[in-house]
C-alpha atoms as a PDB file:
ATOM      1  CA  UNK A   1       7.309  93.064 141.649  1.00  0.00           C
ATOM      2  CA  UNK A   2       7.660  90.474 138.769  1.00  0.00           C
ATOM      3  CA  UNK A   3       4.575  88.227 138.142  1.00  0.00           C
ATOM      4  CA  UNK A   4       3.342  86.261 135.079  1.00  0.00           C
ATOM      5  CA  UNK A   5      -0.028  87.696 134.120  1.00  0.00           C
ATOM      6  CA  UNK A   6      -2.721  85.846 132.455  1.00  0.00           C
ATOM      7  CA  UNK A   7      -5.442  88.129 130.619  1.00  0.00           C
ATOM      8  CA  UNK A   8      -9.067  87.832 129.709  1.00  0.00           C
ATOM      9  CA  UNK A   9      -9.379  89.943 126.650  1.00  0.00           C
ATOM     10  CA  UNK A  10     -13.292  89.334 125.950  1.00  0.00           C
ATOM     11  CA  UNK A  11     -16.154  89.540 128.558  1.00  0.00           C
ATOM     12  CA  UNK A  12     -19.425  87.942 128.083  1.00  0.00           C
ATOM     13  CA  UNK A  13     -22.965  87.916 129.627  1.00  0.00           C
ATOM     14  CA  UNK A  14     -22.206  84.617 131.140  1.00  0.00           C
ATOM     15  CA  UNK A  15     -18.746  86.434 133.302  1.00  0.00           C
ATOM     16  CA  UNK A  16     -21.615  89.133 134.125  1.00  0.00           C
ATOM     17  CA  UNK A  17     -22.930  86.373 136.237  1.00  0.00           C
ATOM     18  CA  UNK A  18     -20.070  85.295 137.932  1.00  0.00           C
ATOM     19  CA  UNK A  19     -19.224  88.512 139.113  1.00  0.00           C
ATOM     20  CA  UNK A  20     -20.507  86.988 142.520  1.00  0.00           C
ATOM     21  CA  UNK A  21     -17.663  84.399 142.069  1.00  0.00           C
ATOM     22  CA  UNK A  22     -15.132  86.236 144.468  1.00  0.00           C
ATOM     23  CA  UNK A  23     -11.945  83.835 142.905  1.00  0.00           C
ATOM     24  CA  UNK A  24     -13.312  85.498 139.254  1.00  0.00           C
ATOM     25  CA  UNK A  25     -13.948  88.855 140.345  1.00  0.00           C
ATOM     26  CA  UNK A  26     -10.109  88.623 142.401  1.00  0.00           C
ATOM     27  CA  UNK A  27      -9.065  87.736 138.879  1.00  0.00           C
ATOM     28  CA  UNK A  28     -11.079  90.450 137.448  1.00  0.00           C
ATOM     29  CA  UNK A  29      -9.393  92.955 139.862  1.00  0.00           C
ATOM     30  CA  UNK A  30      -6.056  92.184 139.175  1.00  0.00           C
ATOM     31  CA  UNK A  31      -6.583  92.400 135.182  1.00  0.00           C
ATOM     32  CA  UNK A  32      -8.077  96.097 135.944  1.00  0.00           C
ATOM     33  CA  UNK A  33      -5.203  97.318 138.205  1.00  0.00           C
ATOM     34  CA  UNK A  34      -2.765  96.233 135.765  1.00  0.00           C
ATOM     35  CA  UNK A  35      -4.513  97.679 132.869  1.00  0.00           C
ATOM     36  CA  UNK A  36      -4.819 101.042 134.547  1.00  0.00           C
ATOM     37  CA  UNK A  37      -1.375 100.596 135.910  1.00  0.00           C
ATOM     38  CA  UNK A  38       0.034 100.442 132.524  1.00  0.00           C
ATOM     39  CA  UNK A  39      -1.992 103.167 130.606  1.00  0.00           C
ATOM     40  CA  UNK A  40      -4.731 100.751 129.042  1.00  0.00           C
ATOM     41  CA  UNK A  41      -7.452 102.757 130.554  1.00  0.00           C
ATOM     42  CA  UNK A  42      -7.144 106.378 130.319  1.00  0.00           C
ATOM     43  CA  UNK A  43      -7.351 108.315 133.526  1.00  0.00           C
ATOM     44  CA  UNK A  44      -7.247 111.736 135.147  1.00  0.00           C
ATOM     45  CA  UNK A  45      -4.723 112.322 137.666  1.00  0.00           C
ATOM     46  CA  UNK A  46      -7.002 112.559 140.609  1.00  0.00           C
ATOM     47  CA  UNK A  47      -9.033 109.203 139.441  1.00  0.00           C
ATOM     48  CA  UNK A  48      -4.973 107.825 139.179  1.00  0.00           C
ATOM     49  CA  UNK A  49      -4.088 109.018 142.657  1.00  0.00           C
ATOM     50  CA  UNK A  50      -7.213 107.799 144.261  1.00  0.00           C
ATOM     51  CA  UNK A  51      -6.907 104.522 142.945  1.00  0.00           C
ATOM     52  CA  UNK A  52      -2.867 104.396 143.670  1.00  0.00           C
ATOM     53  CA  UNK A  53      -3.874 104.870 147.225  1.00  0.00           C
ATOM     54  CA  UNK A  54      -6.713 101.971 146.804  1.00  0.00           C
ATOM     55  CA  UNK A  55      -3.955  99.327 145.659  1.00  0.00           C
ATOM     56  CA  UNK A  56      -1.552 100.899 148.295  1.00  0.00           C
ATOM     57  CA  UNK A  57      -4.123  99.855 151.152  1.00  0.00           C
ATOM     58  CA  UNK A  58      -4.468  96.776 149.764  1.00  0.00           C
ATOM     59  CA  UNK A  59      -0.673  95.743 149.907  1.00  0.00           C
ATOM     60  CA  UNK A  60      -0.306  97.399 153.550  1.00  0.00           C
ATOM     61  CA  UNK A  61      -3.785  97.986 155.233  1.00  0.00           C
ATOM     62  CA  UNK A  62      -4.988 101.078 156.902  1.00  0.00           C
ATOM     63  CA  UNK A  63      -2.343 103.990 157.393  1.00  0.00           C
ATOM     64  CA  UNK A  64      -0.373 103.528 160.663  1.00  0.00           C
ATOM     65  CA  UNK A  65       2.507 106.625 160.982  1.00  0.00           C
ATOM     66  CA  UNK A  66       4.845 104.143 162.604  1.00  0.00           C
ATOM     67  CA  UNK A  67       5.277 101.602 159.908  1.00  0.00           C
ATOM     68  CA  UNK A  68       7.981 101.623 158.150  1.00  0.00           C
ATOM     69  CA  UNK A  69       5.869 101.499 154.683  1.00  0.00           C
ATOM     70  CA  UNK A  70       4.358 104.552 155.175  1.00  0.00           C
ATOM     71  CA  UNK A  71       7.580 106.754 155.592  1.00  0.00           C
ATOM     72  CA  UNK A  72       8.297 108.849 152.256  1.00  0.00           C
ATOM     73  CA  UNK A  73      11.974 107.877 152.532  1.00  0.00           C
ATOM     74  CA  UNK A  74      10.389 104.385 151.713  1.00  0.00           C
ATOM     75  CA  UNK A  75       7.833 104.703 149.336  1.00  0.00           C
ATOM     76  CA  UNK A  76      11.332 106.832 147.365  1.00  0.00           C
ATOM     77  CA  UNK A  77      13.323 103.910 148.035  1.00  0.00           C
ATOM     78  CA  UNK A  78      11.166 101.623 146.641  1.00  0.00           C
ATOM     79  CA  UNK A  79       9.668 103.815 144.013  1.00  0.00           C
ATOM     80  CA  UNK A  80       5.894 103.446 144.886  1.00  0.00           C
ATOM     81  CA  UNK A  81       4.496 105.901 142.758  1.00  0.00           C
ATOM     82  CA  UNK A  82       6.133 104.103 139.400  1.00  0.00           C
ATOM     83  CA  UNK A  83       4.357 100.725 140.539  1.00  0.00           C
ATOM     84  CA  UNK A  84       0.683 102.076 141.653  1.00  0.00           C
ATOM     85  CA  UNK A  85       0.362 105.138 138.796  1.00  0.00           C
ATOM     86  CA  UNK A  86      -0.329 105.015 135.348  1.00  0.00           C
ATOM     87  CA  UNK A  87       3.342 104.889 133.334  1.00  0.00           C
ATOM     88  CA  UNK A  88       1.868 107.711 131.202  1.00  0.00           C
ATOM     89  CA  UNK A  89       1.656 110.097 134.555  1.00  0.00           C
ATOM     90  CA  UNK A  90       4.442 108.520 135.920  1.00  0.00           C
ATOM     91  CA  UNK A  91       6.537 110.070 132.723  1.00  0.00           C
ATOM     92  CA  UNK A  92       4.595 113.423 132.607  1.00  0.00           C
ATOM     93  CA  UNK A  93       5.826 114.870 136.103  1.00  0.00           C
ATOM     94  CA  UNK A  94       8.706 115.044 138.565  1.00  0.00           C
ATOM     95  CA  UNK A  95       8.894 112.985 141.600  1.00  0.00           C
ATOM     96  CA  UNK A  96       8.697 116.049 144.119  1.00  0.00           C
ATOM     97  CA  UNK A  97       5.536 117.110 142.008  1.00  0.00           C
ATOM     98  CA  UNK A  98       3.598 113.948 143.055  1.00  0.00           C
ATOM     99  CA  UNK A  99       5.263 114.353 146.414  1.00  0.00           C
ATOM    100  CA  UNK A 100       2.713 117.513 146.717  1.00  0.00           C
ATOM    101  CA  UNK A 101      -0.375 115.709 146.273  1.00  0.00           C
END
């Protein structure tokens, strides 16, 4: 998934406030995913997995066994787990070990 990512690097009292602002708190969001996604923020695995599976329902909605995007043989293909977990995890175990939780 290429994209062109532009950051905020400082936060002030005044973004605090436009946290209601749902187009600055999208943009908000997407910094955050990215940052975890790429081992900015430090996580546990359990905190990674749980928020893997938030971004995964975000791209493809509530689980439904007969789409296609929910088969294993497609989240392998397309190599989920690299794009939705931290690229420190990612490097630490073997595919079939994330396959077990």
């Amino acid at each position: 998934r290429p994209k062109l990512l532009f950051k905020k690097y400082l936060f002030t009292e005044m973004d605090e406030r436009r946290m209601s602002n749902k187009h600055f708190l999208h943009l908000v969001y997407i910094q955050a995913v990215h940052d975890v996604q790429r081992g900015n923020y430090l996580t546990k695995v359990q905190d990674a997995l749980k928020l893997a599976a938030i971004q995964y329902y975000v791209w493809y909605g509530p689980f439904d066994e007969s789409k296609e995007q929910f088969s294993l043989p497609y989240m392998r293909e397309l190599k989920v787990g690299e794009q939705l977990l931290p690229t420190p995890l990612v490097a630490m175990q073997a595919e079939s070990d994330w396959e077990l939780r």
